[in-house]
Protein backbone atom coordinates (compact mmCIF):
# COMPACT_ATOMS: atom_id res chain seq x y z
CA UNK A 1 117.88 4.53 15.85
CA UNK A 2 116.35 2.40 12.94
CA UNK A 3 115.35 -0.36 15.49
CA UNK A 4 113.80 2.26 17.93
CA UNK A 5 111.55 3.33 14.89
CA UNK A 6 110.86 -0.06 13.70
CA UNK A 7 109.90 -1.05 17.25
CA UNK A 8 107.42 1.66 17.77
CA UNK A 9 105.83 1.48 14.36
CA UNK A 10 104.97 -1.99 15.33
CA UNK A 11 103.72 -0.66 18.81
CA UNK A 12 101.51 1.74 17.29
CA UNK A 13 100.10 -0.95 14.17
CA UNK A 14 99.15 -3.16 17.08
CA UNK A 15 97.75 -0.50 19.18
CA UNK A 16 95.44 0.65 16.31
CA UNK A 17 93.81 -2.76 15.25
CA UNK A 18 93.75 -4.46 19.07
CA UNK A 19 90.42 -5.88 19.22
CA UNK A 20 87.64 -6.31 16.80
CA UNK A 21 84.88 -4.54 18.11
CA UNK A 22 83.06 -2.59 16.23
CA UNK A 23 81.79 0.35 18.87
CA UNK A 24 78.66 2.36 17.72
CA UNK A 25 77.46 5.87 18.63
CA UNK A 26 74.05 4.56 20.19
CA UNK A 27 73.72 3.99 23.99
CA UNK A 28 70.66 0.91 24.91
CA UNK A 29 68.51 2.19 27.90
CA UNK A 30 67.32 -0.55 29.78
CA UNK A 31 63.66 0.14 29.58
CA UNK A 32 62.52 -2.69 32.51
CA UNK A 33 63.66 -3.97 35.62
CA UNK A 34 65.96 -7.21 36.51
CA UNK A 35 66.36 -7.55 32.73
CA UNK A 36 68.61 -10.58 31.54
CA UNK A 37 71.95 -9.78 30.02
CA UNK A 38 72.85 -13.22 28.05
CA UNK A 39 75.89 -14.93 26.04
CA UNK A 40 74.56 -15.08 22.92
CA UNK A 41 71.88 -13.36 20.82
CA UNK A 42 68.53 -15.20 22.08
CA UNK A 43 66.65 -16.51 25.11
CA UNK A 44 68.32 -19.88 25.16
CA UNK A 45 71.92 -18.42 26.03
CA UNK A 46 72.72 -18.20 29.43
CA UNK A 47 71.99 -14.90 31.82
CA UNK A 48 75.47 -13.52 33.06
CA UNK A 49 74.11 -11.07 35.03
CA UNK A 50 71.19 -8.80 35.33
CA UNK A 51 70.67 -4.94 34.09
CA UNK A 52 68.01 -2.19 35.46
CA UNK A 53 65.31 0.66 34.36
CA UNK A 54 67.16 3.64 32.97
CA UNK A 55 70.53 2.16 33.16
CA UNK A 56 72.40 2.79 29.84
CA UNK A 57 75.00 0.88 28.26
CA UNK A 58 77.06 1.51 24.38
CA UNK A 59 75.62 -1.00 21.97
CA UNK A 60 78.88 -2.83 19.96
CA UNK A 61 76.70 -4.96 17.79
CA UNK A 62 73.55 -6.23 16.67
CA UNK A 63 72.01 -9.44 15.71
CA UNK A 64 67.93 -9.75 14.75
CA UNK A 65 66.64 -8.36 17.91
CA UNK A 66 69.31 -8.42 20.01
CA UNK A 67 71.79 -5.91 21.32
CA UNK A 68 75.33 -7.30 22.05
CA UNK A 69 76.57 -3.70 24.87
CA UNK A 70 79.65 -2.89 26.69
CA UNK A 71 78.66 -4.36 30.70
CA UNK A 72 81.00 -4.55 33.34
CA UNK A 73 83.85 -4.28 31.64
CA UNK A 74 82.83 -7.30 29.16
CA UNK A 75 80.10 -7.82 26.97
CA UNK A 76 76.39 -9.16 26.99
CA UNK A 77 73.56 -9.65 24.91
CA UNK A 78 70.07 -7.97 25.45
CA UNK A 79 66.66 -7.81 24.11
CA UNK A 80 66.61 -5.02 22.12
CA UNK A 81 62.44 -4.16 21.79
CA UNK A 82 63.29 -3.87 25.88
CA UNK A 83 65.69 -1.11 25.61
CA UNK A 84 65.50 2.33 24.26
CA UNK A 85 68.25 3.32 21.70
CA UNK A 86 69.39 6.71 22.08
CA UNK A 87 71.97 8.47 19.54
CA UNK A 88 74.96 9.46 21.40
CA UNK A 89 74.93 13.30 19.63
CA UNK A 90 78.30 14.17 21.23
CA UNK A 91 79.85 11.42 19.05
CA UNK A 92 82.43 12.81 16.88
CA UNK A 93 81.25 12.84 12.91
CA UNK A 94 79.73 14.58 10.05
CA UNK A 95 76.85 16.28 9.63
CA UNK A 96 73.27 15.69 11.37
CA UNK A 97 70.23 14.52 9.46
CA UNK A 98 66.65 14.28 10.38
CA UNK A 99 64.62 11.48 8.28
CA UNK A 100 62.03 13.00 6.23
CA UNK A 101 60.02 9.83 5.57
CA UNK A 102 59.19 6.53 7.15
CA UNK A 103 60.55 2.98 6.54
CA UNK A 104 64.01 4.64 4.92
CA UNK A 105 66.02 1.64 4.06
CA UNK A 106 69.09 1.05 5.21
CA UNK A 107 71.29 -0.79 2.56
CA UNK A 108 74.51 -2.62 3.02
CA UNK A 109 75.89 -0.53 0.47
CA UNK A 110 75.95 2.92 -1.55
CA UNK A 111 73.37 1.59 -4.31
CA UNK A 112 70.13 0.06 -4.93
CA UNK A 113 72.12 -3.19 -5.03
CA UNK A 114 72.90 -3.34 -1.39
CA UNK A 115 70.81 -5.61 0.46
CA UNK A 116 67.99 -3.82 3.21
CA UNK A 117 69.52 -4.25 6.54
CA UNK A 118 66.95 -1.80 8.20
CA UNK A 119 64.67 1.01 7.95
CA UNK A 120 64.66 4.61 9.95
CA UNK A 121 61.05 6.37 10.85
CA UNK A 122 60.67 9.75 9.87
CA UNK A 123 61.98 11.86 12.34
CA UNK A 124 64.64 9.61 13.53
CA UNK A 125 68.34 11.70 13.68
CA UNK A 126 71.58 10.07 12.63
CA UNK A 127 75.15 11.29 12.34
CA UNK A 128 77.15 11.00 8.75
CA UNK A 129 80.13 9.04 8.78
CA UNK A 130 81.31 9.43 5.08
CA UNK A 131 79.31 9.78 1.79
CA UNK A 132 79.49 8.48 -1.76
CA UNK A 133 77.15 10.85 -4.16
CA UNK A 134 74.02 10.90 -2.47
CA UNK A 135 74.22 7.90 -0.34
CA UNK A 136 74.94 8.35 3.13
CA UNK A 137 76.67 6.02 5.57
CA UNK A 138 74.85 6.22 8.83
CA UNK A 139 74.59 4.43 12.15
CA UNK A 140 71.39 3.44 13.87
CA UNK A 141 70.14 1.06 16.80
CA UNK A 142 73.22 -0.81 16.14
CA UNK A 143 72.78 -0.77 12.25
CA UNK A 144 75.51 0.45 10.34
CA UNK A 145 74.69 1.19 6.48
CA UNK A 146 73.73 3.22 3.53
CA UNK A 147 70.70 5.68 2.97
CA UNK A 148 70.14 8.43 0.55
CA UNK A 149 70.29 11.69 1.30
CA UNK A 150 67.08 12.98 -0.64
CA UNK A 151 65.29 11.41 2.19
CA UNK A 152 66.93 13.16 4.82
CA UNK A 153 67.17 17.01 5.80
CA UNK A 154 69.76 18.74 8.54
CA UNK A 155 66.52 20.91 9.06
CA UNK A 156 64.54 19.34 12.27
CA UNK A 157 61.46 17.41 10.86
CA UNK A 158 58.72 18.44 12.95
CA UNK A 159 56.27 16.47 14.62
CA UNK A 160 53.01 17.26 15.72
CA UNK A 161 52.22 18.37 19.40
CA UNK A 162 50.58 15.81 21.55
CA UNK A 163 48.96 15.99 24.56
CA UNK A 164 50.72 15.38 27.85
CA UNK A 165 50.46 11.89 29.13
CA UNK A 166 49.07 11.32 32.96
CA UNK A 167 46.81 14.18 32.36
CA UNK A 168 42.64 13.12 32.88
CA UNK A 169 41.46 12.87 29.44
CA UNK A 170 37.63 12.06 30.38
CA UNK A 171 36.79 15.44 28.69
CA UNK A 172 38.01 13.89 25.20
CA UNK A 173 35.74 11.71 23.27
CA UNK A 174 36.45 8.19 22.76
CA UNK A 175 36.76 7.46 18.53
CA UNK A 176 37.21 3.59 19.18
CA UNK A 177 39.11 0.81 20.25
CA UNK A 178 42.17 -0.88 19.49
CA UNK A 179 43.74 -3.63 20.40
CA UNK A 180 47.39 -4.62 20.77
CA UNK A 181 48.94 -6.76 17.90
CA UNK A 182 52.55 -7.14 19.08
CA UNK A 183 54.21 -9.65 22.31
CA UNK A 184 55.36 -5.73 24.08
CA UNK A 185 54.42 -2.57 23.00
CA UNK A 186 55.89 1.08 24.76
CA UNK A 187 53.30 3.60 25.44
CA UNK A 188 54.69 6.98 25.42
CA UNK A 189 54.39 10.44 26.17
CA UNK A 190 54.28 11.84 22.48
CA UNK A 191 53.69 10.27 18.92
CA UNK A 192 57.26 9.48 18.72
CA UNK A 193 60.09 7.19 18.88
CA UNK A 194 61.90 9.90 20.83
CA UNK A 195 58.88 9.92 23.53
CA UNK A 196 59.24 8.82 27.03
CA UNK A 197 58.42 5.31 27.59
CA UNK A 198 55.51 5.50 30.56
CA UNK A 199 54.53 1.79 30.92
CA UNK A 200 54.49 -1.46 28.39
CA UNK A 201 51.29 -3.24 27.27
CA UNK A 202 51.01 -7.13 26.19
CA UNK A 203 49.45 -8.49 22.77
CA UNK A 204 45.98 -9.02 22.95
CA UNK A 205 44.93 -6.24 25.56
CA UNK A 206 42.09 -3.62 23.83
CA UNK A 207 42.27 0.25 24.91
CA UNK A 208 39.77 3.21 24.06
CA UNK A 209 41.78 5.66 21.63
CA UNK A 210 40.87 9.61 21.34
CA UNK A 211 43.41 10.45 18.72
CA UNK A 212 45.53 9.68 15.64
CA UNK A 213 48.77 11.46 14.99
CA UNK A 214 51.33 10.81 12.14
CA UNK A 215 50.06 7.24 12.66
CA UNK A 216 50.48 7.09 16.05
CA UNK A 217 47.18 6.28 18.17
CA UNK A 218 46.51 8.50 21.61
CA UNK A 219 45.13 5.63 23.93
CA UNK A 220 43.61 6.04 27.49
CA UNK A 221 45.16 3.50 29.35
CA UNK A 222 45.54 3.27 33.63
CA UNK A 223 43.02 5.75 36.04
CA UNK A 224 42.43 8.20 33.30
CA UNK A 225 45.77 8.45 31.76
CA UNK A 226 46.94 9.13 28.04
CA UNK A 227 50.03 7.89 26.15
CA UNK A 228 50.59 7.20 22.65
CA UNK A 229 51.17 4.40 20.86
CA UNK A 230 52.59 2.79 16.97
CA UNK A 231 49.77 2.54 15.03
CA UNK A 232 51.33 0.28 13.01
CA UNK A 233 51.46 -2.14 15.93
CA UNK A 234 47.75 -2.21 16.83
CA UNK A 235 44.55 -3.10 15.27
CA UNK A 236 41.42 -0.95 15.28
CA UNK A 237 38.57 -3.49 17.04
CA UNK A 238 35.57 -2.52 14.95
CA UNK A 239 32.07 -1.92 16.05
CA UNK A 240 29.98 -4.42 15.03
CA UNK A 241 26.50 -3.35 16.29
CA UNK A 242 25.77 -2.72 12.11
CA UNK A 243 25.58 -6.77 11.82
CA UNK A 244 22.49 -7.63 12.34
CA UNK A 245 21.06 -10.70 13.74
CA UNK A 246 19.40 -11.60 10.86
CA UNK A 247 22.45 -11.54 8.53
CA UNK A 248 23.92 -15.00 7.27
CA UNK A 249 26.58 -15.70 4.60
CA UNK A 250 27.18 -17.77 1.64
CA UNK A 251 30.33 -19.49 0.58
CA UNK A 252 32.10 -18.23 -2.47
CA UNK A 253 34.47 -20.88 -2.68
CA UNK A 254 34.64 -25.31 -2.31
CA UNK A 255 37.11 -26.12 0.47
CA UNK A 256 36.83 -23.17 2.37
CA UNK A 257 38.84 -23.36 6.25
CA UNK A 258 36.71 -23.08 9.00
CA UNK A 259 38.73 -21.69 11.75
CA UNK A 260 38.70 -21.50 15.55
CA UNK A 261 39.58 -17.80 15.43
CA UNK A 262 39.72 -14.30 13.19
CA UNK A 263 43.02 -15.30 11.95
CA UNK A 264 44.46 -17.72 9.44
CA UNK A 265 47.17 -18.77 12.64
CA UNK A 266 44.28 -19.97 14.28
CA UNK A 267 43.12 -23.92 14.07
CA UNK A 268 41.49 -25.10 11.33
CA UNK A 269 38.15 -26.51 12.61
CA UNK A 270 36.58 -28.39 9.07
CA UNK A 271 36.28 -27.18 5.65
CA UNK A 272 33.00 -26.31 3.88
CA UNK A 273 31.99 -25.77 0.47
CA UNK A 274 30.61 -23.14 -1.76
CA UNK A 275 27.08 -22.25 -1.38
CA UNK A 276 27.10 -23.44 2.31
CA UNK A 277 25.08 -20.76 4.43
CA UNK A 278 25.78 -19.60 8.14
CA UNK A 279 24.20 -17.77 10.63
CA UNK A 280 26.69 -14.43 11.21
CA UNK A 281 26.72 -14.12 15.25
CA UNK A 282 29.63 -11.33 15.11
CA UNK A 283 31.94 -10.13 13.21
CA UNK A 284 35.68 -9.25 13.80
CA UNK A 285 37.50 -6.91 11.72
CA UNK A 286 37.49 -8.79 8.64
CA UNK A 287 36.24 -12.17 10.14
CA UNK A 288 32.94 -13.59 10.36
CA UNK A 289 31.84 -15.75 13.81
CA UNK A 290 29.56 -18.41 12.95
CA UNK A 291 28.01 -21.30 14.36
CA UNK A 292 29.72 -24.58 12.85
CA UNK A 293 28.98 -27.89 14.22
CA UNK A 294 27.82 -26.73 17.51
CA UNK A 295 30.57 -24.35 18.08
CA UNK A 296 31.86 -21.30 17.64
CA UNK A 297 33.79 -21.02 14.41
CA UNK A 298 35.30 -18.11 12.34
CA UNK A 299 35.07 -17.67 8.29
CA UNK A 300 37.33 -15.04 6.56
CA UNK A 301 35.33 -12.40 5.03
CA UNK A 302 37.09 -11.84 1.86
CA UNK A 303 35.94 -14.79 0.56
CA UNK A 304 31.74 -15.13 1.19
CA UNK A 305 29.09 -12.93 0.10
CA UNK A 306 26.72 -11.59 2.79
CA UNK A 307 22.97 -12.02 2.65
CA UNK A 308 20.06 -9.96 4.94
CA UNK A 309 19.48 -6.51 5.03
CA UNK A 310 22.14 -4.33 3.62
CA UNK A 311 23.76 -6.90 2.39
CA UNK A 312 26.67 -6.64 -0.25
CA UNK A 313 29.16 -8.57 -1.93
CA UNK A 314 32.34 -9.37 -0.12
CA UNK A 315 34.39 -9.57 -3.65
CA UNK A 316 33.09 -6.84 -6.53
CA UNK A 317 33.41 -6.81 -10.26
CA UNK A 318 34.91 -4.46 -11.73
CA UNK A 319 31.81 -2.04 -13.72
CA UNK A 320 32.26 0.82 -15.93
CA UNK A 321 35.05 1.33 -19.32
CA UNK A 322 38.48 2.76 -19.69
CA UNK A 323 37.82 3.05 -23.38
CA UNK A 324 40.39 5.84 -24.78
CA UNK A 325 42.22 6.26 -21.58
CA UNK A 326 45.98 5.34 -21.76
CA UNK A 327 47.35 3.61 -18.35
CA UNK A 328 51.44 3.18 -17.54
CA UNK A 329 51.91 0.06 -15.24
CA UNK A 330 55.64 0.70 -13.38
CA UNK A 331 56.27 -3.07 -11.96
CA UNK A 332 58.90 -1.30 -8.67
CA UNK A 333 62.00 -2.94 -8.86
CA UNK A 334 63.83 -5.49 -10.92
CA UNK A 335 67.30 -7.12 -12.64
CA UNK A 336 69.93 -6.28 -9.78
CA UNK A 337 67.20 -4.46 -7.47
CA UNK A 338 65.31 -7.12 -5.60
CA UNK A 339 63.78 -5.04 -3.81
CA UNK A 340 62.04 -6.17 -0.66
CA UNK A 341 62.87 -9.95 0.17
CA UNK A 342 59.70 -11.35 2.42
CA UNK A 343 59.88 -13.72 5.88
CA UNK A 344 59.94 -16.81 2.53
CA UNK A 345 62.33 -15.35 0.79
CA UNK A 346 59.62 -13.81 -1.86
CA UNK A 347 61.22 -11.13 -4.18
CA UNK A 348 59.12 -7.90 -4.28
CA UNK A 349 60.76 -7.89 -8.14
CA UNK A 350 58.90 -10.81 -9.01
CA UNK A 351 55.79 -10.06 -7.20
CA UNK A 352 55.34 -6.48 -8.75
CA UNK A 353 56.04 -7.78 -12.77
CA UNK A 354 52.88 -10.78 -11.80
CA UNK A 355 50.65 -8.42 -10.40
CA UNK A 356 51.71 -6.02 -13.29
CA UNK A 357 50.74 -8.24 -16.20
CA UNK A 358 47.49 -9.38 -14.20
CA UNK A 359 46.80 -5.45 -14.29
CA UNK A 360 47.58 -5.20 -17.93
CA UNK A 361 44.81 -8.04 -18.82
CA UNK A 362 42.20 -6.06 -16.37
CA UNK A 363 42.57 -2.84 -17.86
CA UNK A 364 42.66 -3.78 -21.60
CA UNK A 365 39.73 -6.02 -20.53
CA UNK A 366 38.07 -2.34 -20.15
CA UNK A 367 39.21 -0.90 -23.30
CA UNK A 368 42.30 0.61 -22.24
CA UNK A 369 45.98 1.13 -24.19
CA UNK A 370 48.44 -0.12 -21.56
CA UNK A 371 52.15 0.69 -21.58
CA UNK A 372 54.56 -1.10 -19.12
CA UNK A 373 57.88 0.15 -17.65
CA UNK A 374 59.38 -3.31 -18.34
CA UNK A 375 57.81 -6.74 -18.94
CA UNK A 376 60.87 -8.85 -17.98
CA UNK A 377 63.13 -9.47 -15.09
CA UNK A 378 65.62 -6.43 -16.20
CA UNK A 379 67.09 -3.51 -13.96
CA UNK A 380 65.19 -0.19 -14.75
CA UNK A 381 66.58 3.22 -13.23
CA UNK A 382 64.19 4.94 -11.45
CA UNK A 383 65.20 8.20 -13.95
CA UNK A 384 64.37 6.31 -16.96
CA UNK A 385 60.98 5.34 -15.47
CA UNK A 386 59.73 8.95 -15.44
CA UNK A 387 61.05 9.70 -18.63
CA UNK A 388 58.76 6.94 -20.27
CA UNK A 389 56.21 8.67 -18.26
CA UNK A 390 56.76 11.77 -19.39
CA UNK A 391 57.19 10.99 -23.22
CA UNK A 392 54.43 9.38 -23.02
CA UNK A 393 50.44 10.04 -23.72
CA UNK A 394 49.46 8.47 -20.38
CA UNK A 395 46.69 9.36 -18.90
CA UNK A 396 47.87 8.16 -15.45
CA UNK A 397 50.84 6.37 -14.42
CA UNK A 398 50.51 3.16 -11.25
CA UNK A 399 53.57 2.08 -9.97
CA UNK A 400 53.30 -1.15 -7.99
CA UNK A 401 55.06 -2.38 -5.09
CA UNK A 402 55.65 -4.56 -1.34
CA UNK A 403 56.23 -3.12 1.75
CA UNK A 404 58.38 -4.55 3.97
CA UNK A 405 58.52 -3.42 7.74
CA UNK A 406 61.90 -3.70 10.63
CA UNK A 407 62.60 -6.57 12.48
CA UNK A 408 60.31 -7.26 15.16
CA UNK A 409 57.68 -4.84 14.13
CA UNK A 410 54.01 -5.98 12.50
CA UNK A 411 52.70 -4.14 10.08
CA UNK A 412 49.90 -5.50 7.51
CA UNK A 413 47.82 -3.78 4.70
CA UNK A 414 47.82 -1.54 1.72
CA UNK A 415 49.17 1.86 1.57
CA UNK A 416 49.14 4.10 -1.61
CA UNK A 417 51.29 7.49 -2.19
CA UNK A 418 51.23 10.52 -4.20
CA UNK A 419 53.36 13.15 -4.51
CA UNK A 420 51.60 16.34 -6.17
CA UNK A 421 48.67 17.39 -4.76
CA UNK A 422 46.66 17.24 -7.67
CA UNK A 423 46.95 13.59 -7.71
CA UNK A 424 45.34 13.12 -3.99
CA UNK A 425 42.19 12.02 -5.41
CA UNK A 426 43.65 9.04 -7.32
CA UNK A 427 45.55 7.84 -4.94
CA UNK A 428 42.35 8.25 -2.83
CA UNK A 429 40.22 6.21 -5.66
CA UNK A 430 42.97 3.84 -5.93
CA UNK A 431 43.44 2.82 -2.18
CA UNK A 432 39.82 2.49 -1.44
CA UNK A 433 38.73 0.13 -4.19
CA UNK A 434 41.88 -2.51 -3.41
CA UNK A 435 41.09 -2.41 -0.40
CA UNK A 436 37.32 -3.10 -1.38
CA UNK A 437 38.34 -5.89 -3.18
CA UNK A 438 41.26 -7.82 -1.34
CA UNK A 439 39.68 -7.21 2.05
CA UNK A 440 43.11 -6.38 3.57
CA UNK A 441 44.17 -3.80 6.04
CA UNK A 442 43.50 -0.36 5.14
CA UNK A 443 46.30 1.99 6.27
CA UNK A 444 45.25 5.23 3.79
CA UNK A 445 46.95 7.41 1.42
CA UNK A 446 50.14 9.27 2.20
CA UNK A 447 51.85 11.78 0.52
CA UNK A 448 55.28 10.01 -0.52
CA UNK A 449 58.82 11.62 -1.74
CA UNK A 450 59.09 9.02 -4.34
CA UNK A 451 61.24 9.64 -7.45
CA UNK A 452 58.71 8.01 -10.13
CA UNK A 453 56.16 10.38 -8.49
CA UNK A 454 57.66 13.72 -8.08
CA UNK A 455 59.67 13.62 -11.39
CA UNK A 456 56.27 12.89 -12.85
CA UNK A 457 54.13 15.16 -15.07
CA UNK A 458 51.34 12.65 -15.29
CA UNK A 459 48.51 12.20 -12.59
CA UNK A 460 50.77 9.30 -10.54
CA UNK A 461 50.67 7.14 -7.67
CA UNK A 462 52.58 3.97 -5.78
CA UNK A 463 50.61 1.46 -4.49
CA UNK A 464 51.94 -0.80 -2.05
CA UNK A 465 50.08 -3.90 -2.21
CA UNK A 466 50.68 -5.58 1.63
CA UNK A 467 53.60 -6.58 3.55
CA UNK A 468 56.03 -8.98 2.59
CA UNK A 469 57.57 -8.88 5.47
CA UNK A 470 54.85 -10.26 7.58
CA UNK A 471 54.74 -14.36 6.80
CA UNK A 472 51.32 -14.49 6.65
CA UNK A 473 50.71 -11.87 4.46
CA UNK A 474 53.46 -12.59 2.44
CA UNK A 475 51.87 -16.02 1.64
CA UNK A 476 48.45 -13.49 0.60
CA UNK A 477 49.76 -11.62 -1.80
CA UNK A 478 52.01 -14.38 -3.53
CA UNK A 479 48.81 -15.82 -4.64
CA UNK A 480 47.17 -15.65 -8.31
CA UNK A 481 43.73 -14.95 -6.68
CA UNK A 482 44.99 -12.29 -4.21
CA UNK A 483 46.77 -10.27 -7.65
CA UNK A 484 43.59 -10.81 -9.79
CA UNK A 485 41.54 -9.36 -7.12
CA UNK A 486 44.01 -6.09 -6.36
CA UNK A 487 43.95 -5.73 -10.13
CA UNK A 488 40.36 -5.47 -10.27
CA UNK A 489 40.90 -2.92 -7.76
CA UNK A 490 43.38 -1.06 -8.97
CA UNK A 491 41.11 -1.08 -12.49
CA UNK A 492 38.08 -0.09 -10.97
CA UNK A 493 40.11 2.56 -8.89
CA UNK A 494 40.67 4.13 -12.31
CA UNK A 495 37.10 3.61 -13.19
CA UNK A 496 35.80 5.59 -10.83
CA UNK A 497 38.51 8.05 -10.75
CA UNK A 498 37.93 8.92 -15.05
CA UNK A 499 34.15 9.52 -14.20
């Protein structure tokens, strides 16, 4: 009888750890045709076999931006920004949440400690699988890991109607252009992740938009069609008909790169020195198109000064006091928080306490007391942050940090938050004048669940200075001149808001 027992035990032990798969609640749906299912995790493993539109398959693992699923009885890699990743909500589990916010992180573990493995949009749904305090563990497109629950609701989030795609939209005025800023991009039915994917667009391609949404973009695309798109993965295409023939610019700087394009990826043509004048043929977004040598040439904008009528200054001085105003500078992050870690391993950490102490010059340059979170490299919890705001006689509290986006999505530019309403029109002040004065992206205020904000008596707001996840960008902000100049702009934010 004892060896019957001791025989099954073993039976069962083996039973319950045969295998090593770790199986997750989210199906892939194949989102093109004849798509590649591979070896390995990347286009130079071998195809095994081949997958279809609408086909859906459980995803067992991820790696970057691949999607290792169940297939035939075996296993195979796929691409995952091909596929659709839908939450299997039959899965047995906890509770359901809704994401209140965008760019959640998703954290190895229950703590600020835990490295970012992730992020989830607002709106996005996930299933609890345990919880310690308020973190939550969570599964999503193939990411298993930690968020906290005062981001999240079991209350549906709701989204804002959008307008049927496939529908003629010729009776809906055209706002502008945009133009595509990612290798493959969905267009869907609604301004969600959770929208029908109607057709796929390539990098590079320009459409007319008639609507914004929760930062999604409503694009005509195909015989009169609509479908919506990330705003975060497309680039408005300004008009330029307001740069006039006439105008020319002047070199702010020796050893400026003359480019072959309106982007710093693009070929460096010669270098030219400050003072040196061009004729302005164009302009593109924040790029100038000149004549150089003969040729066409491009010369970032951020760093001349434009002559002719209605001309201006491309980089500002700071004008007007902060004499007996008192400003708290909150440097995000720090000690055992890293924070954000960028495409070059930059720590946001050390990024926000530079910038920080650049601020502090700025604004005592203008005759203001400053008072600083922390001035080191030293963990700060975000509790005792907005008790040194509240104990203190600040007359406005700036808490500064990088934004970091998924894997496999591009996002660039400045974002600032507030939480109260009365403290819309510094965040407003805020955004507009760094913006002014670095020259990067503007993506606007938003209202932001942040702790140092809502447990915050004092008019407060978070600026997020560009993102670190985007290597270019990343290489931008890590700069002295790029954190003088959003100092200056986060001074003369203040400035103007105190008037």
């Amino acid at each position: 009888m004892k060896k019957w027992l001791f025989v099954m035990v073993v039976i069962l032990t083996a039973a319950l750890f045969q295998g090593n798969e770790t199986v997750f609640a989210d199906q892939a749906v194949i989102q093109t045709d004849n798509m590649n299912v591979r070896s390995g995790p990347g286009t130079n493993h071998d195809s095994i076999g081949k997958v279809h539109t609408n086909e859906s398959y459980t995803i067992v693992d991820k790696k970057g931006d691949w999607l290792k699923i169940k297939w035939n009885g075996k296993t195979g890699w796929v691409a995952a920004w091909l596929t659709k990743v839908k939450t299997d909500s039959a899965s047995p589990g906890g509770t359901v949440y809704t994401t209140k916010y965008d760019y959640l992180r998703i954290r190895s573990d229950a703590g600020l400690s835990g490295t970012i493995k992730g992020h989830l949009m607002k709106g996005d749904q996930v299933q609890a699988q345990d919880k310690t305090g308020k973190w939550v563990l969570i599964t999503h497109s193939g990411i298993k890991g930690w968020v906290h629950s005062d981001y999240l609701t079991t209350k549906s989030v709701k989204k804002e109607s959008s307008s049927a795609t496939g529908s003629n939209s010729s009776d809906q005025t055209v706002k502008g252009k945009v133009k595509v800023g990612t290798d493959v991009l969905n267009v869907r039915s609604q301004g969600s992740l959770q929208g029908k994917v109607l057709t796929q667009i390539q990098r590079g391609q320009t459409y007319e938009y008639i609507g914004e949404q929760n930062r999604w973009i409503h694009i005509k695309w195909g015989n009169g069609k609509t479908g919506w798109v990330a705003g975060w993965l497309v680039n408005k295409v300004e008009d330029n008909s307001s740069t006039k023939a006439d105008t020319s610019i002047t070199l702010s700087y020796n050893g400026t790169n003359i480019r072959s394009g309106p982007s710093t990826n693009d070929k460096i043509l010669g270098r030219a020195h400050k003072g040196d004048q061009f004729q302005v043929l164009s302009k593109e977004g924040q790029w100038y198109k000149i004549s150089y040598s003969g040729k066409t040439a491009y010369v970032a904008g951020w760093i001349v000064e434009e002559s002719g009528k209605g001309s201006q200054t491309a980089t500002p001085v700071s004008s007007g006091s902060l004499n007996g105003k008192t400003i708290m500078i909150d440097a995000g992050h720090g000690g055992r928080d890293p924070g954000a870690i960028g495409r070059n391993n930059s720590l946001e950490k050390n990024l926000t306490l530079s910038t920080a102490q650049k601020l502090k010059n700025q604004l005592e340059s203008k005759g203001a007391k400053v008072l600083m979170t922390r001035t080191k490299d030293e963990y700060i919890s975000l509790s005792i942050r907005s008790y040194y705001a509240k104990r203190s006689d600040a007359d406005a509290f700036v808490s500064l940090h990088l934004n970091s986006a998924p894997s496999g999505v591009t996002a660039r530019g400045i974002n600032t938050f507030y939480y109260h309403s009365k403290d819309k029109g510094l965040a407003t002040s805020v955004q507009n004048s760094v913006v002014d004065f670095t020259g990067l992206n503007n993506r606007g205020i938003l209202n932001g669940n942040f702790h140092v904000l809502r447990e915050n008596n004092k008019p407060a707001v978070l600026v997020e200075l560009g993102f670190i996840s985007d290597a270019r960008e990343e290489q931008t902000v890590r700069t002295n001149q790029y954190q003088e100049k959003a100092s200056q702009g986060i001074t003369q934010g203040l400035i103007n808001y105190f008037k």
